[in-house]
Structure formats: C-alpha cells, structure tokens
PDB file of N, CA and C in Angstrom:
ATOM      1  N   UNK A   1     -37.017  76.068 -16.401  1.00  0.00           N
ATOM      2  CA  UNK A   1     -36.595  77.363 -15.892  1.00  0.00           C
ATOM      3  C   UNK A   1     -35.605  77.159 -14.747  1.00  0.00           C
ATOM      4  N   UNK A   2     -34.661  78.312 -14.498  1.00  0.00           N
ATOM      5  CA  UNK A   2     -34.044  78.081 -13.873  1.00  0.00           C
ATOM      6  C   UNK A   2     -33.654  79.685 -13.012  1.00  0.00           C
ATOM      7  N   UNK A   3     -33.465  79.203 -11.707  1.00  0.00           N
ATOM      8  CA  UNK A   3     -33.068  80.513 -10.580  1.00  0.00           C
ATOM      9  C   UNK A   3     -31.779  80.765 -10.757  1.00  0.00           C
ATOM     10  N   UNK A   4     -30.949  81.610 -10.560  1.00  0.00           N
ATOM     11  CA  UNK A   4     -29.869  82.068 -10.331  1.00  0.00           C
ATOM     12  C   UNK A   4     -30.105  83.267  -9.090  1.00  0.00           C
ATOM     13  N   UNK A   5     -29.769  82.499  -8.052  1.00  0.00           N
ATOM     14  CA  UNK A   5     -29.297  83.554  -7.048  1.00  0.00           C
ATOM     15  C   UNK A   5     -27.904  84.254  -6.524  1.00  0.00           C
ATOM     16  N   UNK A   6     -27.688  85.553  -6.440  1.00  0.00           N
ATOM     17  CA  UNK A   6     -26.404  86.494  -5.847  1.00  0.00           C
ATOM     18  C   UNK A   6     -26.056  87.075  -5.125  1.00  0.00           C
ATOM     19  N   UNK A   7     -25.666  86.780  -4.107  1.00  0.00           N
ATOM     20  CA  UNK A   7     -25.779  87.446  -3.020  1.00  0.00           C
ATOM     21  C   UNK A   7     -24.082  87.935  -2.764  1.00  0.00           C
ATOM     22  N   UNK A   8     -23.680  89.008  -2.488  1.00  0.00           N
ATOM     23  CA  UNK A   8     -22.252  89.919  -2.483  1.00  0.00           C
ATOM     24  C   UNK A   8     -22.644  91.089  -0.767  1.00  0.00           C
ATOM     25  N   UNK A   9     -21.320  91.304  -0.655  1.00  0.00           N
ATOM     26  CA  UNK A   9     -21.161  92.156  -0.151  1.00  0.00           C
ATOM     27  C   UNK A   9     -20.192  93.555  -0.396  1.00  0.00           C
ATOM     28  N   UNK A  10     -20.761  94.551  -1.044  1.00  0.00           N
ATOM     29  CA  UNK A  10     -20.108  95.554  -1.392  1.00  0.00           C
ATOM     30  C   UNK A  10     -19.354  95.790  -0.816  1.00  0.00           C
ATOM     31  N   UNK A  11     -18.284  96.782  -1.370  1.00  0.00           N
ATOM     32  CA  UNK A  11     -17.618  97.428  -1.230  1.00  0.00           C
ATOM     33  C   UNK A  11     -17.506  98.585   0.433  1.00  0.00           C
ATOM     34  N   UNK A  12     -17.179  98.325   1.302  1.00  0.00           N
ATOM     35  CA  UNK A  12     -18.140  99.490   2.473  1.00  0.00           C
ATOM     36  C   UNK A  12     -18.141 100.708   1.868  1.00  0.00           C
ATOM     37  N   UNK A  13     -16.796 101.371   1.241  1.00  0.00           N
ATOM     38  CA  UNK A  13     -16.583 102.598   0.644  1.00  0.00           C
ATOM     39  C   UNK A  13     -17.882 102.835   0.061  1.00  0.00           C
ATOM     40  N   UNK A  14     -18.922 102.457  -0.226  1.00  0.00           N
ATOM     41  CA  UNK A  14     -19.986 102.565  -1.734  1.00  0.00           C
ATOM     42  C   UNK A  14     -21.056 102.726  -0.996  1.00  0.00           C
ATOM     43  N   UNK A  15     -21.364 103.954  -0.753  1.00  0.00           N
ATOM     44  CA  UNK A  15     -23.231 104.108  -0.265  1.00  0.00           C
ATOM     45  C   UNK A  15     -24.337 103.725  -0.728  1.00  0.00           C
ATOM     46  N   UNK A  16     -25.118 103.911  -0.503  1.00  0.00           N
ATOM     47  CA  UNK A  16     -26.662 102.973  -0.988  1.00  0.00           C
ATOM     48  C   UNK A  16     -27.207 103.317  -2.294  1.00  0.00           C
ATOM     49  N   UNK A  17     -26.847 104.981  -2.097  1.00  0.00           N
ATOM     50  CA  UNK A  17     -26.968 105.914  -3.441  1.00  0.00           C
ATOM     51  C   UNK A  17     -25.819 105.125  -4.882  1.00  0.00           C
ATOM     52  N   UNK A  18     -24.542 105.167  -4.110  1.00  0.00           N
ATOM     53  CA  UNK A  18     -23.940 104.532  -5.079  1.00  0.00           C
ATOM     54  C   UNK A  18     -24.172 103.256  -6.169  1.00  0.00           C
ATOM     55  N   UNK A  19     -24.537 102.229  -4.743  1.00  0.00           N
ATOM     56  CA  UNK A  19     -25.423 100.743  -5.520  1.00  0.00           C
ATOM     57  C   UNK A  19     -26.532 101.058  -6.409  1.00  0.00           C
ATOM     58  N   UNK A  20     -27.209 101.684  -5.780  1.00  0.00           N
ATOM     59  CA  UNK A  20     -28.469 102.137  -7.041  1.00  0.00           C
ATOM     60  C   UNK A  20     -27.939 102.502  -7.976  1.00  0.00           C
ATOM     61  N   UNK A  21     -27.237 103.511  -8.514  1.00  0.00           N
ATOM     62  CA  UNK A  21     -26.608 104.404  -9.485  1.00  0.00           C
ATOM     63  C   UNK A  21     -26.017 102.699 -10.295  1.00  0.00           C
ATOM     64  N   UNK A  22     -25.068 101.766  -9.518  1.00  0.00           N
ATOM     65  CA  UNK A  22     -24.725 100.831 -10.164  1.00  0.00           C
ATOM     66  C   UNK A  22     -25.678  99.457 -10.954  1.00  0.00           C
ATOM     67  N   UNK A  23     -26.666  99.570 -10.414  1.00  0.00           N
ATOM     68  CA  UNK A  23     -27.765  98.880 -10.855  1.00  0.00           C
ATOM     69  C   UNK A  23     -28.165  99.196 -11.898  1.00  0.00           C
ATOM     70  N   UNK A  24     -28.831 100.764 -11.744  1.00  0.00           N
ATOM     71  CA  UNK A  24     -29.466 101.578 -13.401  1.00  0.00           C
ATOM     72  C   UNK A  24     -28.129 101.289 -14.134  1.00  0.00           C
ATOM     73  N   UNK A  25     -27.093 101.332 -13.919  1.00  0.00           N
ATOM     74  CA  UNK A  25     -26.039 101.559 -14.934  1.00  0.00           C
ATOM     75  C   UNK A  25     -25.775  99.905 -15.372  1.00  0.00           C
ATOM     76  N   UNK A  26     -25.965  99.223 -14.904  1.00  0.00           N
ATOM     77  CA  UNK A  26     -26.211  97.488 -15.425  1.00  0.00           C
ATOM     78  C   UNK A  26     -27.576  97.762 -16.317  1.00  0.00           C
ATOM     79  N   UNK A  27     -28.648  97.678 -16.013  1.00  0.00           N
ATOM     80  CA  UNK A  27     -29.563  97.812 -16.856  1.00  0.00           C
ATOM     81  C   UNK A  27     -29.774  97.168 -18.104  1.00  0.00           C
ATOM     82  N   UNK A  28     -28.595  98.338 -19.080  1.00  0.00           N
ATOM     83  CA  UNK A  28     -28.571  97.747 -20.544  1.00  0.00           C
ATOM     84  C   UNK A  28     -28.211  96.714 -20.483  1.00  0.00           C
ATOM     85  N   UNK A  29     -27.479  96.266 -19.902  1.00  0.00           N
ATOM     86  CA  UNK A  29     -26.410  94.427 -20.068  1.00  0.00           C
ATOM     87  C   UNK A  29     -27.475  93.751 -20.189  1.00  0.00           C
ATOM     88  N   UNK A  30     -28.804  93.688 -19.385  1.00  0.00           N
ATOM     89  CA  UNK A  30     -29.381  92.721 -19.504  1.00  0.00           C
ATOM     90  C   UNK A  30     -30.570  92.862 -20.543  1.00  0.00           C
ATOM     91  N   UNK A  31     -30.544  93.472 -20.477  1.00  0.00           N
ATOM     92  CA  UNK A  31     -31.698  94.060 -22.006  1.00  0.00           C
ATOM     93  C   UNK A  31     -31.511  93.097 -22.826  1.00  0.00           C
ATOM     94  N   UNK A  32     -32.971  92.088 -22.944  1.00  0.00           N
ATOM     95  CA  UNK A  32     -32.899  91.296 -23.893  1.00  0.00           C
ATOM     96  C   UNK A  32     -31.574  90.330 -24.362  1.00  0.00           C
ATOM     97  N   UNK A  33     -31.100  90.246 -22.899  1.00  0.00           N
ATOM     98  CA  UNK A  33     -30.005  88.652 -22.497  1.00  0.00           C
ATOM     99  C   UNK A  33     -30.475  87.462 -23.082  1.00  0.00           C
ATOM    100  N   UNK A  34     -30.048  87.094 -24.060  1.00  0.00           N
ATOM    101  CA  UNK A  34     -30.205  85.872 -24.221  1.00  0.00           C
ATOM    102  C   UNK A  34     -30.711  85.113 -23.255  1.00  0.00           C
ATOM    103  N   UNK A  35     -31.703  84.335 -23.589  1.00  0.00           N
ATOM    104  CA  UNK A  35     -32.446  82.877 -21.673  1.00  0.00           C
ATOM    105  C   UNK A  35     -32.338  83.761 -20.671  1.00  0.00           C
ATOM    106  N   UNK A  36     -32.437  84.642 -20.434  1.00  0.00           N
ATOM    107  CA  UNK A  36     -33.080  85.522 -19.138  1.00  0.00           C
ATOM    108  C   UNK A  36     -34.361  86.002 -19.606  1.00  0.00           C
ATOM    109  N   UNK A  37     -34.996  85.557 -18.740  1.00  0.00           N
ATOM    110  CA  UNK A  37     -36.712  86.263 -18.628  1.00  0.00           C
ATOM    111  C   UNK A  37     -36.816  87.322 -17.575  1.00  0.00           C
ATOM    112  N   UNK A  38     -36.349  87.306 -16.606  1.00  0.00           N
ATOM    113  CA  UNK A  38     -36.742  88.505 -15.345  1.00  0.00           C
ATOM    114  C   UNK A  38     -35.297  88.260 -14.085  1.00  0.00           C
ATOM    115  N   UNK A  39     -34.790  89.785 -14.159  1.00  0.00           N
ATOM    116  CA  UNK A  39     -33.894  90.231 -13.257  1.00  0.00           C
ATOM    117  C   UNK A  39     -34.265  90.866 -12.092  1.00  0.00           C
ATOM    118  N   UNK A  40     -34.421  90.754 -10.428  1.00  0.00           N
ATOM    119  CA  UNK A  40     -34.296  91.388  -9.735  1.00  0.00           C
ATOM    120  C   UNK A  40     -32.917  91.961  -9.086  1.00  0.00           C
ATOM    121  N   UNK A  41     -32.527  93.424  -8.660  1.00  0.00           N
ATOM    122  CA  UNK A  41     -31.605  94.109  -7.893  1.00  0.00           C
ATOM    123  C   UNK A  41     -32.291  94.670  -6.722  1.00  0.00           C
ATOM    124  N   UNK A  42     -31.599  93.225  -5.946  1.00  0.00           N
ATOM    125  CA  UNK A  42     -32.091  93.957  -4.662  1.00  0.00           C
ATOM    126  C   UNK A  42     -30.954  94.644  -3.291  1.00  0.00           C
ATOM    127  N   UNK A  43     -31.417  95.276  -2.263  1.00  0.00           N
ATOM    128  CA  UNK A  43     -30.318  95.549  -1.540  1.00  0.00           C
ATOM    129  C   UNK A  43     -30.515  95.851  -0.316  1.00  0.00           C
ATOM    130  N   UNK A  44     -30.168  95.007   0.753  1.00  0.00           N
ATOM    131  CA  UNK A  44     -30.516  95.253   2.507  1.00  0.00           C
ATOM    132  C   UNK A  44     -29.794  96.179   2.751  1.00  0.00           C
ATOM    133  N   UNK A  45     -30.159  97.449   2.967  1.00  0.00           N
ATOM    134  CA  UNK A  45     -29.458  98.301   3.819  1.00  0.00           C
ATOM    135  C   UNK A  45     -29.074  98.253   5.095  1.00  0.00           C
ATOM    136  N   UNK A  46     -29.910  97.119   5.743  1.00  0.00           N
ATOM    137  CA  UNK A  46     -29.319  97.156   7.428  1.00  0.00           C
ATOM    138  C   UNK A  46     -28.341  95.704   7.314  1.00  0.00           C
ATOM    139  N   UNK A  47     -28.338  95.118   6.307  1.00  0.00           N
ATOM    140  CA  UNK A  47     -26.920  94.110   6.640  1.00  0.00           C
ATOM    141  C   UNK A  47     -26.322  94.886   5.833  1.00  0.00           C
ATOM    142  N   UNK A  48     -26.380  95.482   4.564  1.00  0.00           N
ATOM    143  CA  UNK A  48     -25.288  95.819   3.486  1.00  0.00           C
ATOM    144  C   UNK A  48     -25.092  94.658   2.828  1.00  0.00           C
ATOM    145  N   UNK A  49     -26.084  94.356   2.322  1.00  0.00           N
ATOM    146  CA  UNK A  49     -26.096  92.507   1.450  1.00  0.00           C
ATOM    147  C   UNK A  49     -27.009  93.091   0.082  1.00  0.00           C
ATOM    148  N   UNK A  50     -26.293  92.492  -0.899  1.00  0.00           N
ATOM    149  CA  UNK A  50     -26.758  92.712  -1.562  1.00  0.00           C
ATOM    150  C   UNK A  50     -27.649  91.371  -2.598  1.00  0.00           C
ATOM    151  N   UNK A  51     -28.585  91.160  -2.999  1.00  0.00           N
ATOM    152  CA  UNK A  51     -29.145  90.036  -3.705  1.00  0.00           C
ATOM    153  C   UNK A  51     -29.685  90.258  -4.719  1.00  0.00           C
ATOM    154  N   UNK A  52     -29.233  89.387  -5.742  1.00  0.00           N
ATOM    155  CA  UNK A  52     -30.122  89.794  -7.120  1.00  0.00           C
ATOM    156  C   UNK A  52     -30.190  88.172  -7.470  1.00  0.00           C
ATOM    157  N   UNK A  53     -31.504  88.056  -8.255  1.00  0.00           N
ATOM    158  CA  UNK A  53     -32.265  86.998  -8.624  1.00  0.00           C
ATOM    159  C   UNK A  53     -32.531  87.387 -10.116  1.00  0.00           C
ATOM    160  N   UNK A  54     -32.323  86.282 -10.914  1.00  0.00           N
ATOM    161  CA  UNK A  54     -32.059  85.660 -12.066  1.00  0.00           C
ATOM    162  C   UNK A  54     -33.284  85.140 -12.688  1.00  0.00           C
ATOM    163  N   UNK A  55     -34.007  84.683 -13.393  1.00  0.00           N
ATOM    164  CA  UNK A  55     -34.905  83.619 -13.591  1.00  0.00           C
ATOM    165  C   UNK A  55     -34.462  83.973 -15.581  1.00  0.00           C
ATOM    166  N   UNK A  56     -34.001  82.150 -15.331  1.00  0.00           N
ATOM    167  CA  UNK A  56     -33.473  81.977 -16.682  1.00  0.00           C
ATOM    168  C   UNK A  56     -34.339  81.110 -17.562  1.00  0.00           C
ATOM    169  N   UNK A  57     -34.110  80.989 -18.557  1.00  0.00           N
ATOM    170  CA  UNK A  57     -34.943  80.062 -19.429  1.00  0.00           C
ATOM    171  C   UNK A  57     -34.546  78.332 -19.590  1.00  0.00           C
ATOM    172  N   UNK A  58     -32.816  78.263 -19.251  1.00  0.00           N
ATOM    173  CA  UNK A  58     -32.242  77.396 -19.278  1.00  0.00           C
ATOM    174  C   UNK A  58     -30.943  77.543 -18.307  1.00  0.00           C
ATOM    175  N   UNK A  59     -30.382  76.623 -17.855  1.00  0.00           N
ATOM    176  CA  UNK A  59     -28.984  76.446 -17.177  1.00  0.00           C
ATOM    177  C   UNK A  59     -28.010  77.235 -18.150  1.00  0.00           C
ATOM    178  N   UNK A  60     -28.144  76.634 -19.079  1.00  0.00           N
ATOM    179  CA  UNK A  60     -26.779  76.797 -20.138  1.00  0.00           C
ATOM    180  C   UNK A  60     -26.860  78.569 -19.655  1.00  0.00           C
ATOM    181  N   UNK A  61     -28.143  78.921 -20.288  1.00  0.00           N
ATOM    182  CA  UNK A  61     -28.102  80.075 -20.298  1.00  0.00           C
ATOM    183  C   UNK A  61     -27.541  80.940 -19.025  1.00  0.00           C
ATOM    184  N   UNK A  62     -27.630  80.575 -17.949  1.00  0.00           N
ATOM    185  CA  UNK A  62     -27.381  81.209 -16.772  1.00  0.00           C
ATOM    186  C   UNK A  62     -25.963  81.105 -16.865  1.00  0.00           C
ATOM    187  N   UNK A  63     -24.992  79.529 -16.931  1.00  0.00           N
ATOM    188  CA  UNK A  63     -23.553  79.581 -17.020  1.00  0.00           C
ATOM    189  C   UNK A  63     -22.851  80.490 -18.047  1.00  0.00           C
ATOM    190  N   UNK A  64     -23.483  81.162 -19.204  1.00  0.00           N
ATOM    191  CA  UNK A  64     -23.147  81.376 -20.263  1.00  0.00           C
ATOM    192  C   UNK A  64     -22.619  82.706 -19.707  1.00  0.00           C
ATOM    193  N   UNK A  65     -23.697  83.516 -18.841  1.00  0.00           N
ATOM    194  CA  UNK A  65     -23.631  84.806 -18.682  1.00  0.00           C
ATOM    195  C   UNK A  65     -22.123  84.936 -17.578  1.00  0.00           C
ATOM    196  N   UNK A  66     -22.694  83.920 -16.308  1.00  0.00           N
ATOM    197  CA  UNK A  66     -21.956  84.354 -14.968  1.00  0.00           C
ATOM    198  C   UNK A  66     -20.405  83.569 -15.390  1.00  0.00           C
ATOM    199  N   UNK A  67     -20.020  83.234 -16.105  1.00  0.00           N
ATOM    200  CA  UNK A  67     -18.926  82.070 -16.534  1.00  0.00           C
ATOM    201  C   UNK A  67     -17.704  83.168 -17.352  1.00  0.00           C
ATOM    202  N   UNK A  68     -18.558  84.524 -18.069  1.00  0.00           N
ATOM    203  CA  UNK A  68     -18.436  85.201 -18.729  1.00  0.00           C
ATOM    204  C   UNK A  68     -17.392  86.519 -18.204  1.00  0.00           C
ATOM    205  N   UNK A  69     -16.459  86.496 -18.917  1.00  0.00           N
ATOM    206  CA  UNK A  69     -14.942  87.443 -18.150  1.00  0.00           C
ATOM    207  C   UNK A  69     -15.711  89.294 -18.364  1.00  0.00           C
ATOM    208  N   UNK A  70     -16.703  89.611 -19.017  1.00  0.00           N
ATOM    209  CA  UNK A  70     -17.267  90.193 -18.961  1.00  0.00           C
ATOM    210  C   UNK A  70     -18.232  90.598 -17.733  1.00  0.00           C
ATOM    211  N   UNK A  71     -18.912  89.572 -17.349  1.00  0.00           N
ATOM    212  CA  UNK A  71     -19.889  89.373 -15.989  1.00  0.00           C
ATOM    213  C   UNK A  71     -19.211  89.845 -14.748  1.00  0.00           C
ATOM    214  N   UNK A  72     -17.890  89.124 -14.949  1.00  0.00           N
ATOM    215  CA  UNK A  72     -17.172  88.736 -13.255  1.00  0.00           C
ATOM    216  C   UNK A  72     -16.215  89.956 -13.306  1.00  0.00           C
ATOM    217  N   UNK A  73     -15.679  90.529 -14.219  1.00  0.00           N
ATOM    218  CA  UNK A  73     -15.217  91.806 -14.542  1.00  0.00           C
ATOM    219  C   UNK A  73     -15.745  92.772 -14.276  1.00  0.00           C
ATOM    220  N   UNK A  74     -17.145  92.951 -14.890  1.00  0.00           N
ATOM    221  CA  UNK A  74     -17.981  94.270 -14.279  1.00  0.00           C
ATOM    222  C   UNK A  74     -18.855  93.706 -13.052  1.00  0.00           C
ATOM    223  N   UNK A  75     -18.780  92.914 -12.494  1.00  0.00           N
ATOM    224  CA  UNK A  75     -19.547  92.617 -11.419  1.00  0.00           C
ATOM    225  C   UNK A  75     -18.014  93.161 -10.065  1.00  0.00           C
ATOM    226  N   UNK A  76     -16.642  93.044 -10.050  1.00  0.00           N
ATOM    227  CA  UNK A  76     -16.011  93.454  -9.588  1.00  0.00           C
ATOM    228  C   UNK A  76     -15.690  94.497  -9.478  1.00  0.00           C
ATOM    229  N   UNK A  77     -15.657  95.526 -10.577  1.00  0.00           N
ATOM    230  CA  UNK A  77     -15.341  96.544 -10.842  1.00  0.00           C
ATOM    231  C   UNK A  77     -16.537  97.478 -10.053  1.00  0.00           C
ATOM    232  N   UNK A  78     -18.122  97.239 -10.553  1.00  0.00           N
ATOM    233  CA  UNK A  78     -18.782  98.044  -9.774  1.00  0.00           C
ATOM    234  C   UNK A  78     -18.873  98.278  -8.391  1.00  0.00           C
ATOM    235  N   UNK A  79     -19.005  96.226  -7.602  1.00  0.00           N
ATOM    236  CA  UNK A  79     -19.402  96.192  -6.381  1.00  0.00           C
ATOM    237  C   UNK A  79     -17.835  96.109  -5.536  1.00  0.00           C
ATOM    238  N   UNK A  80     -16.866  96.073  -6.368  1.00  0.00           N
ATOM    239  CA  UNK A  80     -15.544  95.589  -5.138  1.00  0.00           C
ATOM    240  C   UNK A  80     -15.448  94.470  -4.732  1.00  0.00           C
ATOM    241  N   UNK A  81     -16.078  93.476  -5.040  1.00  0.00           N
ATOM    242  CA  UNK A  81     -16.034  92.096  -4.268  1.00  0.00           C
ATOM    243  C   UNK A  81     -16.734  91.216  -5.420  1.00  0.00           C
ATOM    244  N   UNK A  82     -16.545  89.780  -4.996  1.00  0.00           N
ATOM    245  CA  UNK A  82     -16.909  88.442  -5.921  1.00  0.00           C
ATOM    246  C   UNK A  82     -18.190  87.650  -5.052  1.00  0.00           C
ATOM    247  N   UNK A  83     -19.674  87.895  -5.971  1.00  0.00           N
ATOM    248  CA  UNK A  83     -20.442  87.278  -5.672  1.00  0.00           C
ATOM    249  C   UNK A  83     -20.574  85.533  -5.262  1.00  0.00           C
ATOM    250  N   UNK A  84     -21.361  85.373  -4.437  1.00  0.00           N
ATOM    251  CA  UNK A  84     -21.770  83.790  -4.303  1.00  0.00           C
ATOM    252  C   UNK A  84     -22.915  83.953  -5.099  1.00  0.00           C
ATOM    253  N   UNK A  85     -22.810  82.637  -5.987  1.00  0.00           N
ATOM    254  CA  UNK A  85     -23.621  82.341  -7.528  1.00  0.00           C
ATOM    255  C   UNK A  85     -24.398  80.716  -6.788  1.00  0.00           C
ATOM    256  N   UNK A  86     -25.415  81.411  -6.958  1.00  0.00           N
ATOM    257  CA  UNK A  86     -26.897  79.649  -6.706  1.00  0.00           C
ATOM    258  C   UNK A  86     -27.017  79.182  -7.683  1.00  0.00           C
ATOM    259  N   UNK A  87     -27.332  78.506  -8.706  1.00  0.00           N
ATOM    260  CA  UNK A  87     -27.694  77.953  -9.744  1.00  0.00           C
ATOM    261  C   UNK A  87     -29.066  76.791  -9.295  1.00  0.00           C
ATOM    262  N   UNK A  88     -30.332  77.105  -9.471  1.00  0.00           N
ATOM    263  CA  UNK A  88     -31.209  75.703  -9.099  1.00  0.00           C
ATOM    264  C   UNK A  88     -32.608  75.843  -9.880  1.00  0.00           C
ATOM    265  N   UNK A  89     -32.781  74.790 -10.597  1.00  0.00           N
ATOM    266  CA  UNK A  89     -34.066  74.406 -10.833  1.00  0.00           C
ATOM    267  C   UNK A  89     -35.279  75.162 -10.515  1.00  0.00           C
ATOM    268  N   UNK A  90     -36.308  75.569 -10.917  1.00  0.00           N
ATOM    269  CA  UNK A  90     -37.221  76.509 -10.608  1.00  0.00           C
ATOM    270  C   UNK A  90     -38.602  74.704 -10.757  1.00  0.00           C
ATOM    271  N   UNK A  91     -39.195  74.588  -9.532  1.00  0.00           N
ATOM    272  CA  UNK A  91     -40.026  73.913  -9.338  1.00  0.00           C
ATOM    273  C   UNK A  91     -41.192  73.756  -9.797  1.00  0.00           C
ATOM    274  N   UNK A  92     -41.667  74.932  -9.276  1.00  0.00           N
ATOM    275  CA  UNK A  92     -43.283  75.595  -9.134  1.00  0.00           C
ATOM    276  C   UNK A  92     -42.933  76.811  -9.141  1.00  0.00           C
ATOM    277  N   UNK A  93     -44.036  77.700  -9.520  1.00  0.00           N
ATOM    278  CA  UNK A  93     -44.188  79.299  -9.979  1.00  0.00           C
ATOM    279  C   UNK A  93     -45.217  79.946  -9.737  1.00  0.00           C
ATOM    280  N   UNK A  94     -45.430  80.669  -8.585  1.00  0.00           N
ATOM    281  CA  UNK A  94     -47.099  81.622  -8.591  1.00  0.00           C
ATOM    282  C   UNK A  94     -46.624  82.973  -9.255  1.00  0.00           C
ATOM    283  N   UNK A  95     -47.362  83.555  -9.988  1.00  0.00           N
ATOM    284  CA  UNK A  95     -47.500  84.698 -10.794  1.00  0.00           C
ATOM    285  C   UNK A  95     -48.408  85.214 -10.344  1.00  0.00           C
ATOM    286  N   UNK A  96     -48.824  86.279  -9.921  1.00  0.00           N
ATOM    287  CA  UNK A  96     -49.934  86.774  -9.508  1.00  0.00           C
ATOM    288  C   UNK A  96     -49.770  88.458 -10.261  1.00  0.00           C
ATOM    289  N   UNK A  97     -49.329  88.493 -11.372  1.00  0.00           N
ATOM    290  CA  UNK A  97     -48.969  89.787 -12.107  1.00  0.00           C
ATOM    291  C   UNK A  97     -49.964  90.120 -12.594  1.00  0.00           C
TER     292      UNK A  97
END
C-alpha cells in the first residue's frame, strides 16, 4: 500500500463554501479509481491549506492518476494552483472502523 499526500494552496479568490462545492464535484473521478482504496478532502480554514490523502493499492497506481493531464488539469482549474504530491510506502495501519 501506498500514501499519496497533497497539500495546495488555493486560490484566495475561492471561499471555503467554494472548496467544498469543489470536492463534491471531484467525487465521481474517484469512484472506483483504479488502486485507490480510500480518499480523504481535507481543508484548514485558519491557514487556507488544503490536504488530501490518497491510500493506494500500488505506486504505479498512484503515478498513473497524478502523472495524468487530466489530474493536473482539473486539479488547476478547480483550486488555481499546482499541488505538492508525497508519494510513500504505507508501513503499518491501525483501523479501528
């Protein structure tokens, strides 16, 4: 397994309401992504940072998506700016679901 972490800084123009609205509207993309198991969208309102976490099934799979002129296209278009992309190994795992 593997992490993919994202961390961006929007657009300032784009309120909090807005990011949300852009999140639900990602949604479908990931619906049953190929090697993605679980997406978080998250978002600090007191820095204006935004982070979303990945958990992939494989590497390949993670490069496949973010590598993708599709990804970096609508990842610009919504937020205004170009994420920093983590790529790392997933170690150990507590589940407590």
């Amino acid at each position: 397994m593997y992490a993919a972490i994202l961390t961006y800084t929007p657009d300032p123009s784009l309120s909090e309401a807005d990011i949300e609205a852009r999140f639900e509207a990602s949604t479908p993309m990931f619906v049953a992504m190929p090697g993605l198991i679980t997406k978080y969208f998250c978002f600090d309102s007191e820095k204006r940072e935004g982070v979303s976490l990945y958990i992939w099934e494989s590497e390949a799979a993670a490069k496949d998506c973010f590598d993708s002129s599709q990804f970096q296209d609508g990842f610009r278009d919504a937020f205004g700016c170009e994420p920093t992309i983590r790529i790392t190994p997933v170690q150990h795992l507590v589940d407590n679901a």
